[in-house]
C-alpha atoms as a PDB file:
ATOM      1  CA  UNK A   1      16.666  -4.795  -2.004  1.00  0.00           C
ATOM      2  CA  UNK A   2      15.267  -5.444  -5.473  1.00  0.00           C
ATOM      3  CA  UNK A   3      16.737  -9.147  -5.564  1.00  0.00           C
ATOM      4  CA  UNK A   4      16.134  -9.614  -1.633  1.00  0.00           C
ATOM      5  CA  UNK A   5      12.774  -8.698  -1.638  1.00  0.00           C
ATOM      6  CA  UNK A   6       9.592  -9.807  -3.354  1.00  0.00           C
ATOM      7  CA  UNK A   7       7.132  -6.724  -2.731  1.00  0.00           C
ATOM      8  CA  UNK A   8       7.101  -3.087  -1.852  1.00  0.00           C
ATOM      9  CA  UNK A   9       6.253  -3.675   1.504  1.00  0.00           C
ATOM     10  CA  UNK A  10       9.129  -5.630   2.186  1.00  0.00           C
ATOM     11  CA  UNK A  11      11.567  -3.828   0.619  1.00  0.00           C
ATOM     12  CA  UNK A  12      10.728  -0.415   2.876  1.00  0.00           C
ATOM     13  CA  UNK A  13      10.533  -2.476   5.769  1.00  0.00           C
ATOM     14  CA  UNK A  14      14.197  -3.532   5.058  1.00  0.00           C
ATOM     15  CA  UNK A  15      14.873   0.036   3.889  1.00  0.00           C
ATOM     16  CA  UNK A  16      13.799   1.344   7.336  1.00  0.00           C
ATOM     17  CA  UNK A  17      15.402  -0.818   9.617  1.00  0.00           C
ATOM     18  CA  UNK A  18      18.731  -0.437   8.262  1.00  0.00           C
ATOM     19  CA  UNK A  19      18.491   3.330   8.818  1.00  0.00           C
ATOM     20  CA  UNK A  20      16.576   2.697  12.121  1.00  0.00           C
ATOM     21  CA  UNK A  21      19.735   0.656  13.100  1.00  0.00           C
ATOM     22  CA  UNK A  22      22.817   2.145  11.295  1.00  0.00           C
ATOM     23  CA  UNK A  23      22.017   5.561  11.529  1.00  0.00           C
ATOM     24  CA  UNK A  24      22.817   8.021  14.778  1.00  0.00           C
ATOM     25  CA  UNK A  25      21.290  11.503  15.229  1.00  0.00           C
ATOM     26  CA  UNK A  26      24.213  14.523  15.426  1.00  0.00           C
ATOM     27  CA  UNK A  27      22.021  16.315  18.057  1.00  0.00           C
ATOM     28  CA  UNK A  28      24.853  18.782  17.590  1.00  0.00           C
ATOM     29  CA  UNK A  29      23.985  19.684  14.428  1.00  0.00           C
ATOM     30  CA  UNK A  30      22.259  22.795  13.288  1.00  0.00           C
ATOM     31  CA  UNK A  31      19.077  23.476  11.023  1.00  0.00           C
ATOM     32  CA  UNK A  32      20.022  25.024   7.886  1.00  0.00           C
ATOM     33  CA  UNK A  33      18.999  28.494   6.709  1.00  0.00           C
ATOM     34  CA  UNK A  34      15.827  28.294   4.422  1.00  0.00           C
ATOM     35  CA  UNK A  35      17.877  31.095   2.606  1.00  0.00           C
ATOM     36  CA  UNK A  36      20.430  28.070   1.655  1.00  0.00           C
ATOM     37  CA  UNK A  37      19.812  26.025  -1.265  1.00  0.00           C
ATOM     38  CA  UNK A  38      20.373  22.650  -0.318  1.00  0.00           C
ATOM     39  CA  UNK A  39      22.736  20.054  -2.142  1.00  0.00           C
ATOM     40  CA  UNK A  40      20.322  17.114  -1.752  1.00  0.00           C
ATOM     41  CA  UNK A  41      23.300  14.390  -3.645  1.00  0.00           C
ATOM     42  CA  UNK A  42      25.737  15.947  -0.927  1.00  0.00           C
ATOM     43  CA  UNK A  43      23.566  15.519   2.240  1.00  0.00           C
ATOM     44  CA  UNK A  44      23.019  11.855   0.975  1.00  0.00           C
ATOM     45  CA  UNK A  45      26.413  11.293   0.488  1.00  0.00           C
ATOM     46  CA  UNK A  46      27.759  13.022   3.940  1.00  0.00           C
ATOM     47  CA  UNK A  47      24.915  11.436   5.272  1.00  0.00           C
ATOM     48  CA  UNK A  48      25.799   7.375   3.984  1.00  0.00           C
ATOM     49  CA  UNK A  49      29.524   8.132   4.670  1.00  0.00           C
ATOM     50  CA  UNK A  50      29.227   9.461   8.750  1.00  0.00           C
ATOM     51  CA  UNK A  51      26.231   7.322   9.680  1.00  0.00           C
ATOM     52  CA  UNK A  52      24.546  10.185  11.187  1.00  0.00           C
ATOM     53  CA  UNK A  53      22.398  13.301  10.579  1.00  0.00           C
ATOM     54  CA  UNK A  54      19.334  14.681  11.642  1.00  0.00           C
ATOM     55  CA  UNK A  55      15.219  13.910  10.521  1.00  0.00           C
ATOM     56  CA  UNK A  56      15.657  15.861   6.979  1.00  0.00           C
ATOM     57  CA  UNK A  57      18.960  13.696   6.168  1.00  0.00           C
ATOM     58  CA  UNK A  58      17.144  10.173   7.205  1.00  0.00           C
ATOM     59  CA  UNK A  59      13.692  11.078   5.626  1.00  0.00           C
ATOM     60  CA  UNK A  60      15.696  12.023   2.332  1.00  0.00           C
ATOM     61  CA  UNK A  61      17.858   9.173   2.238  1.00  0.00           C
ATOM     62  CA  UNK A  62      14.277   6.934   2.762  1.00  0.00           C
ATOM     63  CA  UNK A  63      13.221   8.758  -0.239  1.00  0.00           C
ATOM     64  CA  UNK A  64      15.637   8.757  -2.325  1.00  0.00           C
ATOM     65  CA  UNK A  65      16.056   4.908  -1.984  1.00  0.00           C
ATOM     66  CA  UNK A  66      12.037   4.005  -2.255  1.00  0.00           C
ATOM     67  CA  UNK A  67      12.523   6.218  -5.619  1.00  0.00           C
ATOM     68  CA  UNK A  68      14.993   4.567  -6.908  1.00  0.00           C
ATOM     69  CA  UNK A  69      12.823   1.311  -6.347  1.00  0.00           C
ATOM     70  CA  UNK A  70       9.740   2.662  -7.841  1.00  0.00           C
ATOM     71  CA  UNK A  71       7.979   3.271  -5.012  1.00  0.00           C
ATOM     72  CA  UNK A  72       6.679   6.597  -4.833  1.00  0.00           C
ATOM     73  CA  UNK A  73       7.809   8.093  -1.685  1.00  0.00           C
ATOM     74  CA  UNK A  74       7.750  11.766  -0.624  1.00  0.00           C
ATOM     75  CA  UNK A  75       9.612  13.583   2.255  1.00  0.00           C
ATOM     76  CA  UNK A  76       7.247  15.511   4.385  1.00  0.00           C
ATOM     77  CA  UNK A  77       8.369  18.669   6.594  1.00  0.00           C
ATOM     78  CA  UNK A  78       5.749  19.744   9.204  1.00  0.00           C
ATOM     79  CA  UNK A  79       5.601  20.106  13.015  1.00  0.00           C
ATOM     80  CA  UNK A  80       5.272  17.295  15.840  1.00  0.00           C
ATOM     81  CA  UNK A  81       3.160  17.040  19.127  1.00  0.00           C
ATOM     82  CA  UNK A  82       4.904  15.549  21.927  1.00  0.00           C
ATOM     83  CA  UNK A  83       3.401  15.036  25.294  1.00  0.00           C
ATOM     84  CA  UNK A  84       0.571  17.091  24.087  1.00  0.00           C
ATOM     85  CA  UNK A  85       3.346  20.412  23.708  1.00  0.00           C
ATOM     86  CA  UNK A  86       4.023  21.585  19.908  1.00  0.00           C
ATOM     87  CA  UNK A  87       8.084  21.068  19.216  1.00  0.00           C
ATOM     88  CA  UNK A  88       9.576  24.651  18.445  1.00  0.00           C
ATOM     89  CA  UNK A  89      11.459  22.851  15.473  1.00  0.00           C
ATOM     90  CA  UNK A  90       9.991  21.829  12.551  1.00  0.00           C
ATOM     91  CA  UNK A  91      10.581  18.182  11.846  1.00  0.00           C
ATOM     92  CA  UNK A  92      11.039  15.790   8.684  1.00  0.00           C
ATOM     93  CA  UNK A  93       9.223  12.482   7.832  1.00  0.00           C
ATOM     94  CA  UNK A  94       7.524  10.537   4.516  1.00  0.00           C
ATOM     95  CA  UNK A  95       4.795   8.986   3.456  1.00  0.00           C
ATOM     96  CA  UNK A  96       4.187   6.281   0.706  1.00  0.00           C
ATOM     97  CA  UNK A  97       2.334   4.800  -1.489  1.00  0.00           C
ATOM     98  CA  UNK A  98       2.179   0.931  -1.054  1.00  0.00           C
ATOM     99  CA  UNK A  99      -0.250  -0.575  -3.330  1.00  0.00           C
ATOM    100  CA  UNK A 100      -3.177   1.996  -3.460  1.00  0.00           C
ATOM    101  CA  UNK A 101      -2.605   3.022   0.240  1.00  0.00           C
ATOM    102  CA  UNK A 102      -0.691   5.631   1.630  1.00  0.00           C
ATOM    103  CA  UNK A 103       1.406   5.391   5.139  1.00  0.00           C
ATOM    104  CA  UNK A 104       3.403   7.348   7.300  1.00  0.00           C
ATOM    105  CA  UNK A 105       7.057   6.329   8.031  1.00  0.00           C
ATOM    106  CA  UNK A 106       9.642   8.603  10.603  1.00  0.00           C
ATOM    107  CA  UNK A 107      12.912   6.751  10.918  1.00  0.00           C
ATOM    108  CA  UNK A 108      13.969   9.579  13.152  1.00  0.00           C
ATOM    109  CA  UNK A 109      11.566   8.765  15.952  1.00  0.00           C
ATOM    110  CA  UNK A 110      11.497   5.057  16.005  1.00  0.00           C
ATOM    111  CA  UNK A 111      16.084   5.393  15.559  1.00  0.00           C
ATOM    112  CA  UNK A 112      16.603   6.229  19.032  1.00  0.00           C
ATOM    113  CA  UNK A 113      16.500   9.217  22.152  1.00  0.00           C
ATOM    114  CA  UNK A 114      19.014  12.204  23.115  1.00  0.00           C
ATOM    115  CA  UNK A 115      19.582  12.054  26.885  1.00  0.00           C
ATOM    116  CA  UNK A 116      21.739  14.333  28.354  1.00  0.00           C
ATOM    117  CA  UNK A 117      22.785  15.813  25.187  1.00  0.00           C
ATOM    118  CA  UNK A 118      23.769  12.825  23.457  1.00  0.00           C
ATOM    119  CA  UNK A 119      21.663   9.932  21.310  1.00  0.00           C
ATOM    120  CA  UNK A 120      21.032   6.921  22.358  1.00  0.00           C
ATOM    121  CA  UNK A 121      20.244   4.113  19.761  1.00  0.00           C
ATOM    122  CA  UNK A 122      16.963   1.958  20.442  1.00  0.00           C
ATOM    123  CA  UNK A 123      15.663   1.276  16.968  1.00  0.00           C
ATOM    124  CA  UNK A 124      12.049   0.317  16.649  1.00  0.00           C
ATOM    125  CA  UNK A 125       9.263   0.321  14.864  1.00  0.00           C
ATOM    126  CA  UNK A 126       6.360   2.650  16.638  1.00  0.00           C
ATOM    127  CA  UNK A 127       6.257   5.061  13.427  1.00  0.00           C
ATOM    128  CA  UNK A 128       6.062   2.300  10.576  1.00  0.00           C
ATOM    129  CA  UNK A 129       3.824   2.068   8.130  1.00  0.00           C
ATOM    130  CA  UNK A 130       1.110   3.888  10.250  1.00  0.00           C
ATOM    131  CA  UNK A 131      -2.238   4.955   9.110  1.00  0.00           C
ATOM    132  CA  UNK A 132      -2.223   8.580   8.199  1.00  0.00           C
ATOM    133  CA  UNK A 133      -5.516   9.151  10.335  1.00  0.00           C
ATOM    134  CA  UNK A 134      -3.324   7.805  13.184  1.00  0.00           C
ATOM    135  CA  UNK A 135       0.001   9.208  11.946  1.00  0.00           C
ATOM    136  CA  UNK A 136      -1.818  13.072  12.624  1.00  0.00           C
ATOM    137  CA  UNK A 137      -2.466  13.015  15.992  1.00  0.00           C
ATOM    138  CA  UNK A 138       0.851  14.375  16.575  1.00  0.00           C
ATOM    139  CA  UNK A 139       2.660  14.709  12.925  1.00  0.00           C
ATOM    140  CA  UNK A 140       1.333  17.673  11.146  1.00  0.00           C
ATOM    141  CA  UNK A 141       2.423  18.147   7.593  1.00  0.00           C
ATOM    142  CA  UNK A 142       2.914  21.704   6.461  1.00  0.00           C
ATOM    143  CA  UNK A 143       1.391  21.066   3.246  1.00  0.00           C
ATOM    144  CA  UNK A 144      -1.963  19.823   3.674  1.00  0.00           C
ATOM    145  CA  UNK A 145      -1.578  17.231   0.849  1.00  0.00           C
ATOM    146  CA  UNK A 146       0.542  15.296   2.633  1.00  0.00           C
ATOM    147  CA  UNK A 147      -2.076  14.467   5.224  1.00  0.00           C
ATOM    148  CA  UNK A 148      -3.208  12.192   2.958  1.00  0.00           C
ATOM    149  CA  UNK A 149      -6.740  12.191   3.982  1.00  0.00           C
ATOM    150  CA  UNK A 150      -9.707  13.186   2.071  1.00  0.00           C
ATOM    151  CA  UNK A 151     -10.617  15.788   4.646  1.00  0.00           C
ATOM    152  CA  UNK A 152      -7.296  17.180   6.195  1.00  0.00           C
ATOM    153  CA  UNK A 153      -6.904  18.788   9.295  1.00  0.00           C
ATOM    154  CA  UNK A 154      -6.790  22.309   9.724  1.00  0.00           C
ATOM    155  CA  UNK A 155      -3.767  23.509  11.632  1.00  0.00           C
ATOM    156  CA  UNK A 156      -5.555  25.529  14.447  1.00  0.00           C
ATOM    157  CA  UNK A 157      -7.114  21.712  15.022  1.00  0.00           C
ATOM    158  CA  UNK A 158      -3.981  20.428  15.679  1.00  0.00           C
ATOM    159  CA  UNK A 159      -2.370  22.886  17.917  1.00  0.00           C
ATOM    160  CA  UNK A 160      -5.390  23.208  20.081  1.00  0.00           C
ATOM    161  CA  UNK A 161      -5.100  19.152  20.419  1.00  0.00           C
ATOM    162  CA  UNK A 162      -8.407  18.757  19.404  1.00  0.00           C
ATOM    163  CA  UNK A 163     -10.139  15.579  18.424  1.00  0.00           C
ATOM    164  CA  UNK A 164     -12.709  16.700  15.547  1.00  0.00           C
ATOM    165  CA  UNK A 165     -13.063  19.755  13.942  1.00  0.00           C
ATOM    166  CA  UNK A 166     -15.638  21.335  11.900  1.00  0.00           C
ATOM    167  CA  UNK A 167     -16.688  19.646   8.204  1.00  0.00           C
ATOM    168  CA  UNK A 168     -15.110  20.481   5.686  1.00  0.00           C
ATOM    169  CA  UNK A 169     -15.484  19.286   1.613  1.00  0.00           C
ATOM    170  CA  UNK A 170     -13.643  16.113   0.458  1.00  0.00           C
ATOM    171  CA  UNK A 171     -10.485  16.429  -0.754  1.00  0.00           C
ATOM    172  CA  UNK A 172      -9.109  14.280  -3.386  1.00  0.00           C
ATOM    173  CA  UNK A 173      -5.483  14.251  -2.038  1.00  0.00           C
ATOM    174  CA  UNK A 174      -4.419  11.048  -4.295  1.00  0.00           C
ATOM    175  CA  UNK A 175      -4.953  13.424  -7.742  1.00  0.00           C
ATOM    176  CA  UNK A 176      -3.075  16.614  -5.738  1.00  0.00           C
ATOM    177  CA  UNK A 177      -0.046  14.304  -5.105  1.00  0.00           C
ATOM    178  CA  UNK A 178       0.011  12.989  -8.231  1.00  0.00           C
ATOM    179  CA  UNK A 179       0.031  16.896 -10.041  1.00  0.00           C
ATOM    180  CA  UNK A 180       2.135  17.613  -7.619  1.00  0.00           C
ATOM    181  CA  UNK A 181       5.458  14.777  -8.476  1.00  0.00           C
ATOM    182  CA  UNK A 182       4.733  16.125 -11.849  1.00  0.00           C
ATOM    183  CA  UNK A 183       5.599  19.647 -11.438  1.00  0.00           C
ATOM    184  CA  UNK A 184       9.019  21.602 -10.949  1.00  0.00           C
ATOM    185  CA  UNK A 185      10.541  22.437  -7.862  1.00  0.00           C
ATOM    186  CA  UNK A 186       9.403  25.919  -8.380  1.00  0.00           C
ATOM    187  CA  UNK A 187       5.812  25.060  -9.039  1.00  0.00           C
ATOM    188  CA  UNK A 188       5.651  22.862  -6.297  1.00  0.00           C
ATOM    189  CA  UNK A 189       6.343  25.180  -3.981  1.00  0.00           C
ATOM    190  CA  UNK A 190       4.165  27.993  -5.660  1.00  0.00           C
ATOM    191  CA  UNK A 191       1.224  25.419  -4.704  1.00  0.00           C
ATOM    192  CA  UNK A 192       2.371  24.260  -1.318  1.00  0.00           C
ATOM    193  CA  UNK A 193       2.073  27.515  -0.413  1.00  0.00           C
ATOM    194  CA  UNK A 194      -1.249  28.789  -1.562  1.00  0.00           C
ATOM    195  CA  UNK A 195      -2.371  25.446   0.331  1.00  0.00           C
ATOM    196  CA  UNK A 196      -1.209  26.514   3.042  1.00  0.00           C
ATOM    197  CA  UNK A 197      -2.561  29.972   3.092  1.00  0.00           C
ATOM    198  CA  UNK A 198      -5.756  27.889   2.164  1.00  0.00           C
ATOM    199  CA  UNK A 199      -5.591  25.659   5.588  1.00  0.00           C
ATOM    200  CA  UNK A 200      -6.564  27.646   8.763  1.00  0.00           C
ATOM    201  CA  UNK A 201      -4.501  29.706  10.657  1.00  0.00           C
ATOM    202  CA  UNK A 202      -0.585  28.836  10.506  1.00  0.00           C
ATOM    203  CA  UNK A 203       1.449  29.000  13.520  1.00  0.00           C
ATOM    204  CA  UNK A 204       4.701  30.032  14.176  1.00  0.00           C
ATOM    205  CA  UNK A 205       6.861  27.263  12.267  1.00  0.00           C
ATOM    206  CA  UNK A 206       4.223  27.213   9.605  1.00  0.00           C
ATOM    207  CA  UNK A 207       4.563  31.075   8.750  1.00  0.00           C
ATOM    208  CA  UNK A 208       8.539  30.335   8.791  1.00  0.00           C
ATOM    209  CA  UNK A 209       7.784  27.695   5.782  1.00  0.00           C
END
């Protein structure tokens, strides 16, 4: 990708499509206890070497390739609207920085479809490089950081469906992401979750995080 490609942007779009078009989801597979800890090189590795997974697999493998380019990517777990109904799983994605921009990217939903309990490839390109104001309307990060907008959604906005929401300060998200690759797993998590507590009322996936 690095001798391939002349910029960032290129080099994720060529990042993405080869997962959007290699990669099949196992919709047999299932989610992994939040009691487990997970084995990140493994998942990567089972992941490259079966050509299949599910969103946290494809959003890590995205990640863990932009990394290793210098591009600062970060996986993103949250819930998803479809259809205007909330999905009772949570769901895996990532956003990055290109240039001094961030944008959303979800391999999983632009790989394919399940129908009748099997996946059918049709890779596209719906969820590239979208606008995080955009990329909201039905992705909603747990973590409030990874909105990436300067004044985030509250999560009883999204459930309800609802197009604005009551003002609330500005939020310098770019410096909170920044402290944020800085810290320890640990700490990262300590954080995460006082934002959360911090972000309107949680729903049912969001109290499971």
């Amino acid at each position: 990708l690095d001798m391939n490609y002349a910029n960032d942007d290129q080099k994720l779009e060529a990042l993405y499509e080869w997962i959007t078009h290699n990669m099949s989801y196992n919709v047999y597979i299932t989610f992994q206890s939040k009691n487990e800890a997970p084995d990140e090189e493994k998942e990567i590795r089972t992941t490259l070497r079966l050509r299949e997974g599910v969103c946290r697999q494809f959003a890590l493998l995205f990640e863990r390739v932009a990394n290793a380019l210098c591009i600062p990517v970060f996986m993103v777990n949250g819930d998803t609207r479809s259809s205007n109904v909330i999905s009772p799983y949570p769901h895996s994605w990532c956003i990055a920085k290109v240039g001094s921009e961030w944008y959303c990217y979800d391999p999983t939903f632009d790989m394919g479809y399940t129908e009748n309990q099997r996946f059918v490839s049709d890779p596209r390109k719906v969820y590239y490089r979208m606008a995080p104001q955009v990329f909201v309307r039905n992705h909603m990060p747990f973590d409030p950081i990874f909105q990436a907008l300067p004044q985030p959604l509250y999560y009883q906005t999204f459930d309800n469906g609802e197009k604005v929401q009551a003002a609330r300060q500005q939020y310098n998200f770019n410096d909170s992401i920044l402290i944020y690759s800085r810290q320890a797993p640990i700490d990262q998590l300590r954080r995460s979750i006082q934002r959360v507590r911090t972000n309107g009322a949680p729903n049912r996936l969001i109290d499971y995080f």
